[in-house]
PDB file of N, CA and C in Angstrom:
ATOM      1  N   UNK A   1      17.321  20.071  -6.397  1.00  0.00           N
ATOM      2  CA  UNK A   1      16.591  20.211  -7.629  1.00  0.00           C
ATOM      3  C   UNK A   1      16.636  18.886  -8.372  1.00  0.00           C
ATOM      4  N   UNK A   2      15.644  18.543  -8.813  1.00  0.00           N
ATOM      5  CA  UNK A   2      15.516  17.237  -9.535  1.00  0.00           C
ATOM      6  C   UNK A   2      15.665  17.736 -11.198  1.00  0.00           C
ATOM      7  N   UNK A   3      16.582  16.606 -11.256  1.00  0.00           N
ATOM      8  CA  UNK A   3      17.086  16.614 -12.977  1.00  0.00           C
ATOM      9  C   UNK A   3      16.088  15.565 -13.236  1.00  0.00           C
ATOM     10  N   UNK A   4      15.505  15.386 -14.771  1.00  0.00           N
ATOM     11  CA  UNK A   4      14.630  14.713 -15.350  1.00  0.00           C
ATOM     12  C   UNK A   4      15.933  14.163 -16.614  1.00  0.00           C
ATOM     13  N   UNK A   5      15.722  12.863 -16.651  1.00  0.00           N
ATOM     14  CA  UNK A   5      16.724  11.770 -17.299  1.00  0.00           C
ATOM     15  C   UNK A   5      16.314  10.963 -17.855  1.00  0.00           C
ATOM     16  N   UNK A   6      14.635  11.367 -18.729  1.00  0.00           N
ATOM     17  CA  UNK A   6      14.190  11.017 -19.658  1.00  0.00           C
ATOM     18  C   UNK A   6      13.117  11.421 -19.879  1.00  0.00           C
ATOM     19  N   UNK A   7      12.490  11.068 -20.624  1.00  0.00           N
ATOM     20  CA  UNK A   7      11.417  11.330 -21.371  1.00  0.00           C
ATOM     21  C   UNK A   7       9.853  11.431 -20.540  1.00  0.00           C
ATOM     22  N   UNK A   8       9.236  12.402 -20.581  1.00  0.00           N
ATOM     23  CA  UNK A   8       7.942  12.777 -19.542  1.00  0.00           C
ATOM     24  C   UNK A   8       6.940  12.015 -20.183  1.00  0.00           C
ATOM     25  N   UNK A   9       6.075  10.939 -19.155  1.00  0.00           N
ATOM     26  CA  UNK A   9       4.900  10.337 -19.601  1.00  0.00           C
ATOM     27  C   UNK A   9       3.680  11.389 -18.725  1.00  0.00           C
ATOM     28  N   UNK A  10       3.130  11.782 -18.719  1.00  0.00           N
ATOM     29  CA  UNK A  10       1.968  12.615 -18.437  1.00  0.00           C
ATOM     30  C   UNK A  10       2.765  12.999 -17.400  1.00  0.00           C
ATOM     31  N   UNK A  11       2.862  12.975 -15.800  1.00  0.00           N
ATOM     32  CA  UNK A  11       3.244  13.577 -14.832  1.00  0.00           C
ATOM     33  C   UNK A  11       4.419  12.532 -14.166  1.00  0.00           C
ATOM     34  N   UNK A  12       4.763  11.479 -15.090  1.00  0.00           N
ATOM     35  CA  UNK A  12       5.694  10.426 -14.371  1.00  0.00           C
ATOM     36  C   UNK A  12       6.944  10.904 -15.325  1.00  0.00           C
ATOM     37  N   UNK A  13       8.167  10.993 -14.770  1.00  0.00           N
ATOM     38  CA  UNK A  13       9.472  10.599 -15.539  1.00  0.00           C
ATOM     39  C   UNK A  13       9.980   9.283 -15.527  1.00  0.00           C
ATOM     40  N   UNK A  14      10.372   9.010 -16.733  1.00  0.00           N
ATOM     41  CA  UNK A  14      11.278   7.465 -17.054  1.00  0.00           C
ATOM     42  C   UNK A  14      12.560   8.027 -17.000  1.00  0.00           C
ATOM     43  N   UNK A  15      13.369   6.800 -16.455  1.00  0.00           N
ATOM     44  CA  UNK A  15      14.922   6.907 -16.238  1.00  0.00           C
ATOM     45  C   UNK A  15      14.918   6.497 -17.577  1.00  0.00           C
ATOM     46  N   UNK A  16      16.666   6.650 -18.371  1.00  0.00           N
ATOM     47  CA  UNK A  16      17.097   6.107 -18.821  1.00  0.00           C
ATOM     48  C   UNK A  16      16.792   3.992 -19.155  1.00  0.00           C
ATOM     49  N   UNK A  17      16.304   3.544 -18.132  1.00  0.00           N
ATOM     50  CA  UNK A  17      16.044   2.218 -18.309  1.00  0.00           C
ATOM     51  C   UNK A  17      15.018   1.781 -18.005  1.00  0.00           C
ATOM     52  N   UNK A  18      14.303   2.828 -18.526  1.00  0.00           N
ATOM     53  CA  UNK A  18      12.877   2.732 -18.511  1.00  0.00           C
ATOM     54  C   UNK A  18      12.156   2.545 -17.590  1.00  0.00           C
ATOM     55  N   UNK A  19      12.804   3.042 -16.089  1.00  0.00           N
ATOM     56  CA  UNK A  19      11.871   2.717 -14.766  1.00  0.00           C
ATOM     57  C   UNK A  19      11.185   3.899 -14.616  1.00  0.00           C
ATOM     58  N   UNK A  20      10.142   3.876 -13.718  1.00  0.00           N
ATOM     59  CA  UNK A  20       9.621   5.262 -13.219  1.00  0.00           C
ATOM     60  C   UNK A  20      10.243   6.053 -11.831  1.00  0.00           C
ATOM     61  N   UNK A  21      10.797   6.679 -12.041  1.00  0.00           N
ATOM     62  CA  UNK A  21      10.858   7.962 -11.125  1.00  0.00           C
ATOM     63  C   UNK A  21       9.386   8.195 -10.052  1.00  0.00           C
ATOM     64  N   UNK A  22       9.293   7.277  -9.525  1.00  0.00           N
ATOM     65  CA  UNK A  22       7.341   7.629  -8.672  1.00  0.00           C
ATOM     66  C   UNK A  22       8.265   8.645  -7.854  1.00  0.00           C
ATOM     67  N   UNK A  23       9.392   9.028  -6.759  1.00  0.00           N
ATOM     68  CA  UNK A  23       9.418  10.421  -6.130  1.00  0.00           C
ATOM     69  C   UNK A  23       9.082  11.345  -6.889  1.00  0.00           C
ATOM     70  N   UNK A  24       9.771  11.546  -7.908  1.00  0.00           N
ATOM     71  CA  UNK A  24       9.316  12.965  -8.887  1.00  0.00           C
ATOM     72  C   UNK A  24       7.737  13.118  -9.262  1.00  0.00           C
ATOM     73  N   UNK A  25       7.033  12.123  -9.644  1.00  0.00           N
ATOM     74  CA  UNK A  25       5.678  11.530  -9.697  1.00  0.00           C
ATOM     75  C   UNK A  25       4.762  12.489  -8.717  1.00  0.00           C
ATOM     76  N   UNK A  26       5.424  12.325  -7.376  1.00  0.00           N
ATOM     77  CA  UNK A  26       5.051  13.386  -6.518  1.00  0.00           C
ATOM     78  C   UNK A  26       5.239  14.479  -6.047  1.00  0.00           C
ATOM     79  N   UNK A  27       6.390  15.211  -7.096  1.00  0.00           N
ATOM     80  CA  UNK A  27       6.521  16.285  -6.935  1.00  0.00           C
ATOM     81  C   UNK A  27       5.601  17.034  -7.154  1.00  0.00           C
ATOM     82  N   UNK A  28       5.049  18.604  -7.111  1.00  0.00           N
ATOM     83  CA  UNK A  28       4.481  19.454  -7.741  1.00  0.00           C
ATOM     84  C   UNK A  28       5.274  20.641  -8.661  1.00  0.00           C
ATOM     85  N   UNK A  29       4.851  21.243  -9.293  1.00  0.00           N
ATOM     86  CA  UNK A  29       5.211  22.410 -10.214  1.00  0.00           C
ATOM     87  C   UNK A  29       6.968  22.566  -9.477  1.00  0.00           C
ATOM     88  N   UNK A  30       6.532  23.136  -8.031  1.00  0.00           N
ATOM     89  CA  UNK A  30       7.611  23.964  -7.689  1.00  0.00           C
ATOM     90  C   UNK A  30       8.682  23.006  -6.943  1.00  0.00           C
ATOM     91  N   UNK A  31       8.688  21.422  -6.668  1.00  0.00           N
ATOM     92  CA  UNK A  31       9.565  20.529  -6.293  1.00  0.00           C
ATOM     93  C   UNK A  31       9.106  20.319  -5.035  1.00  0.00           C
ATOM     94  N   UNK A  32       8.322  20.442  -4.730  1.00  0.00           N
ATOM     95  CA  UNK A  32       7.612  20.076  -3.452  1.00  0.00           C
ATOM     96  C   UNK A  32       6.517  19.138  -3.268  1.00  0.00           C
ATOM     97  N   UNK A  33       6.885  17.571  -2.250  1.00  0.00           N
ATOM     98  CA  UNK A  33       6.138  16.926  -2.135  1.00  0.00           C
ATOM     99  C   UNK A  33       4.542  17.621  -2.239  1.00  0.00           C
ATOM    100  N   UNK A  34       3.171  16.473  -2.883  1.00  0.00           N
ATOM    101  CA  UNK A  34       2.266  16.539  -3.200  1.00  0.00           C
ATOM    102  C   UNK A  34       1.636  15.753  -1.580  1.00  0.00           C
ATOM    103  N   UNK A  35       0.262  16.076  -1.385  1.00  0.00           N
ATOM    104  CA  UNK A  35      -0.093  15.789  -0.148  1.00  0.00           C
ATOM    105  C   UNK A  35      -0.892  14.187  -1.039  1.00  0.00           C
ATOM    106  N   UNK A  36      -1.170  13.089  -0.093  1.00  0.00           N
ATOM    107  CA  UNK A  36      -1.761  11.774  -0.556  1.00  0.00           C
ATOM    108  C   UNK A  36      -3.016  12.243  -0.761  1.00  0.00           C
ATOM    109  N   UNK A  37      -3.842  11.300  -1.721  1.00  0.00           N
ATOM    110  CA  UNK A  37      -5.255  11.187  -2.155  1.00  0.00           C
ATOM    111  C   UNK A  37      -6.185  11.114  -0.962  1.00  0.00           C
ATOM    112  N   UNK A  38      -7.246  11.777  -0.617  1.00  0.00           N
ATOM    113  CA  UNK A  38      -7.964  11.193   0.416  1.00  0.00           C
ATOM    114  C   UNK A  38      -8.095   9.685   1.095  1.00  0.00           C
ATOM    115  N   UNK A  39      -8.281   9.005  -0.290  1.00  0.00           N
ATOM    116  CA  UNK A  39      -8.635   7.308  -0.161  1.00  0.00           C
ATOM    117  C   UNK A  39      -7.486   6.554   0.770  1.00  0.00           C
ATOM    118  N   UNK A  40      -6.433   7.204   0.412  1.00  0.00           N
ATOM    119  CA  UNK A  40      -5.102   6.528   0.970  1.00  0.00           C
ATOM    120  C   UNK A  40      -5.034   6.206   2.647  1.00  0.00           C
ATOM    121  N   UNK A  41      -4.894   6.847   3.158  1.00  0.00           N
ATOM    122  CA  UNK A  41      -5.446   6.724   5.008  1.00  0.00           C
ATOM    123  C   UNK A  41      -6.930   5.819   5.549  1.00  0.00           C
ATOM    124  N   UNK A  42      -7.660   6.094   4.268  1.00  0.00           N
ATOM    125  CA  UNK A  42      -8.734   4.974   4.720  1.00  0.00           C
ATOM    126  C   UNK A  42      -8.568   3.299   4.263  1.00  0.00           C
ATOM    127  N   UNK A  43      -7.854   3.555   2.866  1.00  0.00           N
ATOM    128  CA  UNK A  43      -7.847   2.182   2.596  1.00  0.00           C
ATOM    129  C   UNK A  43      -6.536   1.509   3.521  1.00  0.00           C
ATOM    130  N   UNK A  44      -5.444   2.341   4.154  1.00  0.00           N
ATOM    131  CA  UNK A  44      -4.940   1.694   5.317  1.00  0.00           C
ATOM    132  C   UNK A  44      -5.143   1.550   6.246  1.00  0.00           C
ATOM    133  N   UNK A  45      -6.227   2.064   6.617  1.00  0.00           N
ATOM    134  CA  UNK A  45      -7.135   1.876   8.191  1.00  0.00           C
ATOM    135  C   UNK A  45      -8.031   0.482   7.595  1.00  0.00           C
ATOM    136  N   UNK A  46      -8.946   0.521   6.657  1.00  0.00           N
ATOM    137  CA  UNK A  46      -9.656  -0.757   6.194  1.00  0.00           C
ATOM    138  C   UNK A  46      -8.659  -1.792   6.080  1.00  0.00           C
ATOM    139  N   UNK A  47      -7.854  -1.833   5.049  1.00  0.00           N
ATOM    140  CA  UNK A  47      -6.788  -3.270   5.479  1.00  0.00           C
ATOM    141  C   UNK A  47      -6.229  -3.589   6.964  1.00  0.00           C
ATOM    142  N   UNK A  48      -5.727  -2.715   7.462  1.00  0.00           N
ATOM    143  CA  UNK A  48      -5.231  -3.384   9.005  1.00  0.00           C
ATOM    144  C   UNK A  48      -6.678  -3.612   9.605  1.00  0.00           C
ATOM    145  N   UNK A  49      -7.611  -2.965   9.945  1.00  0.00           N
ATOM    146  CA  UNK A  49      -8.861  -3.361  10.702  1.00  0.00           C
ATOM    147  C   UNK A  49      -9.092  -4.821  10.004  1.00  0.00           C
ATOM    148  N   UNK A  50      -9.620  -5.213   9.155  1.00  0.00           N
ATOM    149  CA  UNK A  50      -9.798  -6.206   8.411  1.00  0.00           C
ATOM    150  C   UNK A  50      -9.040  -7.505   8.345  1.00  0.00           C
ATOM    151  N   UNK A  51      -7.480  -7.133   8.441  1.00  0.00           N
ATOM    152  CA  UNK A  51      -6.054  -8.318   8.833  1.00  0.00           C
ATOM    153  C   UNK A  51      -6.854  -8.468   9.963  1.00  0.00           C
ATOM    154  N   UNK A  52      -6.957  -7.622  11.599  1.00  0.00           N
ATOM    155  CA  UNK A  52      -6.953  -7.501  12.860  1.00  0.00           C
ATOM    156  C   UNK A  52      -7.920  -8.545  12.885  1.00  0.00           C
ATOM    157  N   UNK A  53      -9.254  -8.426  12.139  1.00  0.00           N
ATOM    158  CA  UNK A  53     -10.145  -8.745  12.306  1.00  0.00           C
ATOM    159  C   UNK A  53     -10.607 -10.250  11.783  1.00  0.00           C
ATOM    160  N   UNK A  54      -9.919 -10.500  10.604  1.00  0.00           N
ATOM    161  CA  UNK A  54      -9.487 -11.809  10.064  1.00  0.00           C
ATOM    162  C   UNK A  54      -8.659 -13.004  11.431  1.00  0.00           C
ATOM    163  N   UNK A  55      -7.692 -12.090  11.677  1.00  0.00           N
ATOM    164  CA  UNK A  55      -6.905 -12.747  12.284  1.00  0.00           C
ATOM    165  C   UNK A  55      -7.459 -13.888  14.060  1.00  0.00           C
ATOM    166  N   UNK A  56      -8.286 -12.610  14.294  1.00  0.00           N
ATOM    167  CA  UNK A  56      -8.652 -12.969  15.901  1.00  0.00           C
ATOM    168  C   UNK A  56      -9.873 -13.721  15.315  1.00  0.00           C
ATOM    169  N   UNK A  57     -10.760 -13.389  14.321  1.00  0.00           N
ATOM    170  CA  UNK A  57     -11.717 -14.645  13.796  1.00  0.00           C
ATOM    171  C   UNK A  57     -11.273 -16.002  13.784  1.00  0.00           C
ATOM    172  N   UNK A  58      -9.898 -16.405  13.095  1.00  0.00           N
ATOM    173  CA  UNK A  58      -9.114 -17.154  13.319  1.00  0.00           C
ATOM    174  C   UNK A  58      -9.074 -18.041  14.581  1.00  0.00           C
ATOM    175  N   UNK A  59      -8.086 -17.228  15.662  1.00  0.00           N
ATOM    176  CA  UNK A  59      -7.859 -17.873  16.662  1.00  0.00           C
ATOM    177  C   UNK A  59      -9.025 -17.426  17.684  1.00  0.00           C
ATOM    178  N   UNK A  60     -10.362 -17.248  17.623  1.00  0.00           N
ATOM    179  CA  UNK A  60     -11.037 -17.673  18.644  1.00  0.00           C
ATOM    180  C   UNK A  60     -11.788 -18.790  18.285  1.00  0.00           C
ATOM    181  N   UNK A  61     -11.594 -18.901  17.082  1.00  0.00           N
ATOM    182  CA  UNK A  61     -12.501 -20.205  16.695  1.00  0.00           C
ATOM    183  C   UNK A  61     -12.294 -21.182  16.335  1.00  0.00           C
ATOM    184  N   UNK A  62     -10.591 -21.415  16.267  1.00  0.00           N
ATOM    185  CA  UNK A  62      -9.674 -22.210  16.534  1.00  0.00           C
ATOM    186  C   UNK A  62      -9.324 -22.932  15.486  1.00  0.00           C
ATOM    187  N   UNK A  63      -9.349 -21.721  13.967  1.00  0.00           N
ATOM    188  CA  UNK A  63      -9.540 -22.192  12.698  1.00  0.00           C
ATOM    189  C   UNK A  63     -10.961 -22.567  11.919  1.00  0.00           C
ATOM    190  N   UNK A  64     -11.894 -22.498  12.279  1.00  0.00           N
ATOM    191  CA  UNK A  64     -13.302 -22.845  12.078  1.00  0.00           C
ATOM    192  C   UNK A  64     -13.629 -21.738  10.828  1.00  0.00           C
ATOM    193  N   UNK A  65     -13.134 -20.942  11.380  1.00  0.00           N
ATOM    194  CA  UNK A  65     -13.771 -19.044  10.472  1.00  0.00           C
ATOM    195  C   UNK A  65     -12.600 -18.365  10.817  1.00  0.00           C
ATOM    196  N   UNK A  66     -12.766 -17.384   9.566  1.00  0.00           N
ATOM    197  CA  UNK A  66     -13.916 -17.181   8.449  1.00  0.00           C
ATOM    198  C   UNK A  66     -14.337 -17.527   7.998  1.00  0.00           C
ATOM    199  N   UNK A  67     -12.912 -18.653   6.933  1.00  0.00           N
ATOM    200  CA  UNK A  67     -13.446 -19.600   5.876  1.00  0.00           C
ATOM    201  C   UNK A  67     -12.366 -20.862   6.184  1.00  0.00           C
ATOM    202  N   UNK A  68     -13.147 -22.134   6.608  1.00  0.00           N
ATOM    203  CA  UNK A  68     -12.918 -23.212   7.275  1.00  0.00           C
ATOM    204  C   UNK A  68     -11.895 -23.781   6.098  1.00  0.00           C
ATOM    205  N   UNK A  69     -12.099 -23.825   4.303  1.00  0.00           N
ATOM    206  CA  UNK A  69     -11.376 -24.461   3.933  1.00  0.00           C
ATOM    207  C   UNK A  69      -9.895 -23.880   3.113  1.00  0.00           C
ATOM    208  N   UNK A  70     -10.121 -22.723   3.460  1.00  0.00           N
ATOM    209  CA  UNK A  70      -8.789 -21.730   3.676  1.00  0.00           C
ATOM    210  C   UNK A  70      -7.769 -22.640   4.628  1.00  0.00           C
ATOM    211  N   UNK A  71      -7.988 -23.062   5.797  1.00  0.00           N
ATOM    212  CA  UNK A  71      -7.317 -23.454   6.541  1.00  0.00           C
ATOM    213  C   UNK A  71      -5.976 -22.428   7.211  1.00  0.00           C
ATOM    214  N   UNK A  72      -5.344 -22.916   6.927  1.00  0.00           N
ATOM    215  CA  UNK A  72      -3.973 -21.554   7.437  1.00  0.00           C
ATOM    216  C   UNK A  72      -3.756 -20.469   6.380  1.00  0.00           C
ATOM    217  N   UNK A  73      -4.086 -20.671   5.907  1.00  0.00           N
ATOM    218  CA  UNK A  73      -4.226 -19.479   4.743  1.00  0.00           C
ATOM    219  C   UNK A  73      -5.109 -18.035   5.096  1.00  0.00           C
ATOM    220  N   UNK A  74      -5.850 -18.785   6.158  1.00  0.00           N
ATOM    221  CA  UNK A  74      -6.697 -17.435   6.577  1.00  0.00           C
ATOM    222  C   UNK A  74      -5.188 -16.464   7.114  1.00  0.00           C
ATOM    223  N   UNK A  75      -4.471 -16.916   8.119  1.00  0.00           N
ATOM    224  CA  UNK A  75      -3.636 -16.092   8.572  1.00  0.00           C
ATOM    225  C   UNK A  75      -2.617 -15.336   7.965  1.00  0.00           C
ATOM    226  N   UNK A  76      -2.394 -16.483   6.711  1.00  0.00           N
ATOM    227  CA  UNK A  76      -1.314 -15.692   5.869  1.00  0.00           C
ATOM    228  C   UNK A  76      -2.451 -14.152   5.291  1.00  0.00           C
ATOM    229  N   UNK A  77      -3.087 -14.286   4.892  1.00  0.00           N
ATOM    230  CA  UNK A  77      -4.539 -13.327   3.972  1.00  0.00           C
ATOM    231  C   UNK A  77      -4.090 -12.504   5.267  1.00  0.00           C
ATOM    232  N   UNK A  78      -4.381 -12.295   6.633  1.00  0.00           N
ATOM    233  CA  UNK A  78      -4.608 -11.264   7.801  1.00  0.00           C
ATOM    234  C   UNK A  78      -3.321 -10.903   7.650  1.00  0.00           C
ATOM    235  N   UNK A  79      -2.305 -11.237   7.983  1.00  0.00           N
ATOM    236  CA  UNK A  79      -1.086 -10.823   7.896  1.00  0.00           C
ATOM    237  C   UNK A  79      -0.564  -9.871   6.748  1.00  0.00           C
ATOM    238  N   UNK A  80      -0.960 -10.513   5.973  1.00  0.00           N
ATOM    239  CA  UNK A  80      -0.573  -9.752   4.527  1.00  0.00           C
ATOM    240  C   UNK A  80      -1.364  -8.328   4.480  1.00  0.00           C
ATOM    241  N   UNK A  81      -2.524  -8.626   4.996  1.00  0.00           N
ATOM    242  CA  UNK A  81      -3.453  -7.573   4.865  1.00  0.00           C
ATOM    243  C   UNK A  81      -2.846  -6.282   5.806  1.00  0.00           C
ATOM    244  N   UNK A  82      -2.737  -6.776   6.880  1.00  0.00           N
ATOM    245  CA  UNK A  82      -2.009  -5.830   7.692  1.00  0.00           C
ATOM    246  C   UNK A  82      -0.720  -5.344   7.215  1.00  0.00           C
ATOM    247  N   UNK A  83       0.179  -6.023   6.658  1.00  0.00           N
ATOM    248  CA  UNK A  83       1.381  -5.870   6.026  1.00  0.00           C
ATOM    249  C   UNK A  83       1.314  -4.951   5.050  1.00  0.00           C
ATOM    250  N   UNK A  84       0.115  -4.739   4.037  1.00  0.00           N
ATOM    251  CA  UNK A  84      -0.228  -4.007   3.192  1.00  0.00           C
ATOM    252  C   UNK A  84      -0.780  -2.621   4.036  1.00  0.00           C
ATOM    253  N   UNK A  85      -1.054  -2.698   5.116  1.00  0.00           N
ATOM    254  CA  UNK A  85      -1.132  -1.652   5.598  1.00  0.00           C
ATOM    255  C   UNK A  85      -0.180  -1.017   5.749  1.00  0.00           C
ATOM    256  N   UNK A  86       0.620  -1.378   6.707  1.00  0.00           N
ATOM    257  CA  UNK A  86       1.875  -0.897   7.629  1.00  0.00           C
ATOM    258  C   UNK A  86       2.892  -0.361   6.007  1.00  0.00           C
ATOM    259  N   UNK A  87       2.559  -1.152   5.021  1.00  0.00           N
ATOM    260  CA  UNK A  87       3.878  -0.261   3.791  1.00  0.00           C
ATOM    261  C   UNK A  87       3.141   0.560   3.263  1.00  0.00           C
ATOM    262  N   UNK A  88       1.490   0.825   2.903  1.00  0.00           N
ATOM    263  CA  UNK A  88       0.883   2.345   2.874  1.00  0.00           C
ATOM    264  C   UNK A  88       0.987   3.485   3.448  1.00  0.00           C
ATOM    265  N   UNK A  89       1.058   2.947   4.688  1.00  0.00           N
ATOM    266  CA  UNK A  89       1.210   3.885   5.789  1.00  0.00           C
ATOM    267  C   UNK A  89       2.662   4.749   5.695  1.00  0.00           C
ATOM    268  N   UNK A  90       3.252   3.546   5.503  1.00  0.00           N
ATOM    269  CA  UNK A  90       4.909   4.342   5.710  1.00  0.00           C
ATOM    270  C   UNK A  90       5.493   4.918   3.808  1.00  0.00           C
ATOM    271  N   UNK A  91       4.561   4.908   3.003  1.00  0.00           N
ATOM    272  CA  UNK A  91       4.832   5.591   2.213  1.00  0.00           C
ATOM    273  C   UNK A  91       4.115   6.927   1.947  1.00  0.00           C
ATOM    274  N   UNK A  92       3.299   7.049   3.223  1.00  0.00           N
ATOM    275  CA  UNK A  92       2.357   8.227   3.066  1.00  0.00           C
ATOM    276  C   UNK A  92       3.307   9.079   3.113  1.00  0.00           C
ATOM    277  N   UNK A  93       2.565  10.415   2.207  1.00  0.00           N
ATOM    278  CA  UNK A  93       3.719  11.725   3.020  1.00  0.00           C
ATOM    279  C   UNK A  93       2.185  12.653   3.622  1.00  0.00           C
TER     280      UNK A  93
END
């Protein structure tokens, strides 16, 4: 059972030091995880497709494209992008 240890902002609890509680965030009425937003599974399928897709743009063109004056930066952008996937993903419930 979740104790609440401060003060209720619409459906979020604050700790004592003013952080948010986001597990409880997702509780429902009866303490039971809430299922994710539709959007959530797509916008982590669009970021990793998009890293994937950044990335091999990259190395077939041997840095040329996407965007030539990005330079290595394109890869950090794909990486990240994918990276932003892979921690959506693993916070889905």
């Amino acid at each position: 059972m979740w104790i609440c240890r401060g003060p209720v902002v619409g459906n979020l609890h604050t700790s004592a030091h003013g952080s948010h509680d986001w597990e409880s965030a997702a509780m429902n009425d009866h303490g039971r995880k809430t299922a994710n937003p539709a959007w959530v599974p797509v916008l982590a399928a669009t970021l990793a497709v998009a890293g994937i897709a950044l990335l091999v743009a990259f190395y077939l063109s041997q840095g040329l494209y996407p965007v030539y004056s990005w330079r290595y930066w394109n890869l950090a952008i794909g990486f990240g992008a994918v990276l932003a996937a892979v921690g959506i993903v693993s916070k889905r419930r």
